[in-house]
N, C-alpha and C. Protein backbone atom coordinates (compact mmCIF):
# COMPACT_ATOMS: atom_id res chain seq x y z
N UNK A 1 168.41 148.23 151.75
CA UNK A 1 167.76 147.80 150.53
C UNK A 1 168.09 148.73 149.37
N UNK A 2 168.08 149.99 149.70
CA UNK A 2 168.37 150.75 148.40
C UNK A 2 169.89 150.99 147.98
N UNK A 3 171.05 150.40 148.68
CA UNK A 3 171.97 149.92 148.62
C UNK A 3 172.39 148.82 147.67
N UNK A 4 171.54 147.95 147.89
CA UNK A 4 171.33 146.51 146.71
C UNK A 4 170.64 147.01 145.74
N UNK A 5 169.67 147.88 145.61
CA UNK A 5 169.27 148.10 144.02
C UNK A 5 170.07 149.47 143.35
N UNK A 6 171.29 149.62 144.13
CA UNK A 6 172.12 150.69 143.38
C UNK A 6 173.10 150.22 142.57
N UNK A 7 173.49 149.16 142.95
CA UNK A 7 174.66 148.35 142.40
C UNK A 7 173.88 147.12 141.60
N UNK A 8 173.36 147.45 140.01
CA UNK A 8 173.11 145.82 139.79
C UNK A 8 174.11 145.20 139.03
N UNK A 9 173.83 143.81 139.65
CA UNK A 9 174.94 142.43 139.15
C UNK A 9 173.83 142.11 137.57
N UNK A 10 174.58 142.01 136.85
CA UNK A 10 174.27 141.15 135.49
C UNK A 10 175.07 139.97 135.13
N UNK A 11 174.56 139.01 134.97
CA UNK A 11 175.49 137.49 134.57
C UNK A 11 174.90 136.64 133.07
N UNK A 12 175.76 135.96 132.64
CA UNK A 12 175.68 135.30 131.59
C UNK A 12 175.22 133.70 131.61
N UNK A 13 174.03 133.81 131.97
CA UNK A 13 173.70 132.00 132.39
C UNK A 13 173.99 131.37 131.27
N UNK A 14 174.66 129.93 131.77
CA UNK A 14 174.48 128.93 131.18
C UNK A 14 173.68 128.45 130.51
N UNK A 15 173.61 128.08 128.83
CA UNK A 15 172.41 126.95 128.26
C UNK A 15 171.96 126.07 128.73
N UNK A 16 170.84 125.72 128.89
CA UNK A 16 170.64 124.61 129.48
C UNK A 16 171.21 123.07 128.52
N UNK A 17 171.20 123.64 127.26
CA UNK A 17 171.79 122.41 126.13
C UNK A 17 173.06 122.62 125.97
N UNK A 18 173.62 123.27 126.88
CA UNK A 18 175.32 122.94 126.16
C UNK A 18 176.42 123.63 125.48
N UNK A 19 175.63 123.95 124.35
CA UNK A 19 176.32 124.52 123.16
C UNK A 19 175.78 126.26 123.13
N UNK A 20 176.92 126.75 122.71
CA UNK A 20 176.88 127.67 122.57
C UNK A 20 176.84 128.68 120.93
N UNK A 21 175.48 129.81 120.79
CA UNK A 21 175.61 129.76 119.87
C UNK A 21 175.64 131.52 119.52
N UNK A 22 175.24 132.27 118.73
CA UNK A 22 175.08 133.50 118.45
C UNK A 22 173.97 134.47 119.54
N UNK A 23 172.69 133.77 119.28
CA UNK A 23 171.67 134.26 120.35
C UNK A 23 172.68 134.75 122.24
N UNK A 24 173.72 133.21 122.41
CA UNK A 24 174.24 133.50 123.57
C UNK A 24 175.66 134.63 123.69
N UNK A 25 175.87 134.72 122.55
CA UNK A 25 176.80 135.91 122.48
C UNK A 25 175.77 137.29 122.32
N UNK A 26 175.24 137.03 121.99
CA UNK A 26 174.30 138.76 121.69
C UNK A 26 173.92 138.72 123.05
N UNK A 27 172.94 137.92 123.62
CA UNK A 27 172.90 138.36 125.30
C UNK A 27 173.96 138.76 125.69
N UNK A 28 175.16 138.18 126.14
CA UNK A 28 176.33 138.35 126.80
C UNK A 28 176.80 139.59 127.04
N UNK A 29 176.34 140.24 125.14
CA UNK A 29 176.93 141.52 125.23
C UNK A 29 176.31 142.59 125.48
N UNK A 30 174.85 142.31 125.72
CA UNK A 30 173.30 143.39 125.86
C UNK A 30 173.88 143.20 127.66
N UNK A 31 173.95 142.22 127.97
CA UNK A 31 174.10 142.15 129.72
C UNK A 31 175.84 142.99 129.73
N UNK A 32 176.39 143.46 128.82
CA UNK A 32 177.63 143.59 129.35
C UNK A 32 177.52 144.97 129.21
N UNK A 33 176.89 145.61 127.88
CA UNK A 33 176.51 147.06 127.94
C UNK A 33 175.79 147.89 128.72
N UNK A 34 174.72 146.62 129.53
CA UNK A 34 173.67 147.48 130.37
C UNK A 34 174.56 147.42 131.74
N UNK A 35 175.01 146.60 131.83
CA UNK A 35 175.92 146.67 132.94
C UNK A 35 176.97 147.83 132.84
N UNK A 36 177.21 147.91 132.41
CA UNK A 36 178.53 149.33 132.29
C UNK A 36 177.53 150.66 132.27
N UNK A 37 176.68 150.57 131.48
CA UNK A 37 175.35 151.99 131.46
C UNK A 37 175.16 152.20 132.60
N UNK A 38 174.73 151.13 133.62
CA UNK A 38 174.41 150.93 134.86
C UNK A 38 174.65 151.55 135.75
N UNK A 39 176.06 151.37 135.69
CA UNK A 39 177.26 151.29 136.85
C UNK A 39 177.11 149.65 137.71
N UNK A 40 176.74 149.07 137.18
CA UNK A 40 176.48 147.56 137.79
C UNK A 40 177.83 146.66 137.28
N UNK A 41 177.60 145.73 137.29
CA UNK A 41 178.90 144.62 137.68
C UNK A 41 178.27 143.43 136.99
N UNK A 42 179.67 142.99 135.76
CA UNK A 42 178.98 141.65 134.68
C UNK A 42 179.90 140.61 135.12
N UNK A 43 178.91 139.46 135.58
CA UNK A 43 179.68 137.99 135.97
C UNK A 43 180.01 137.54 134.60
């Protein structure tokens, strides 16, 4: 178990509407920075 919370996965879900807009790029890139801070891994 403390194996799996050493390594975290961060991913970029899908909208549920489709389109893609600014809000989903600013996540993308908050999940892509904390992921690298991490040492975790961005889908």
């Amino acid at each position: 178990m403390a194996d799996a919370m050493s390594n975290p996965v961060f991913r970029f879900a899908p909208s549920p509407t489709g389109l893609l807009h600014v809000g989903n790029a600013r996540t993308a890139l908050l999940n892509a920075l904390l992921a690298r801070r991490t040492g975790g891994q961005f889908l």
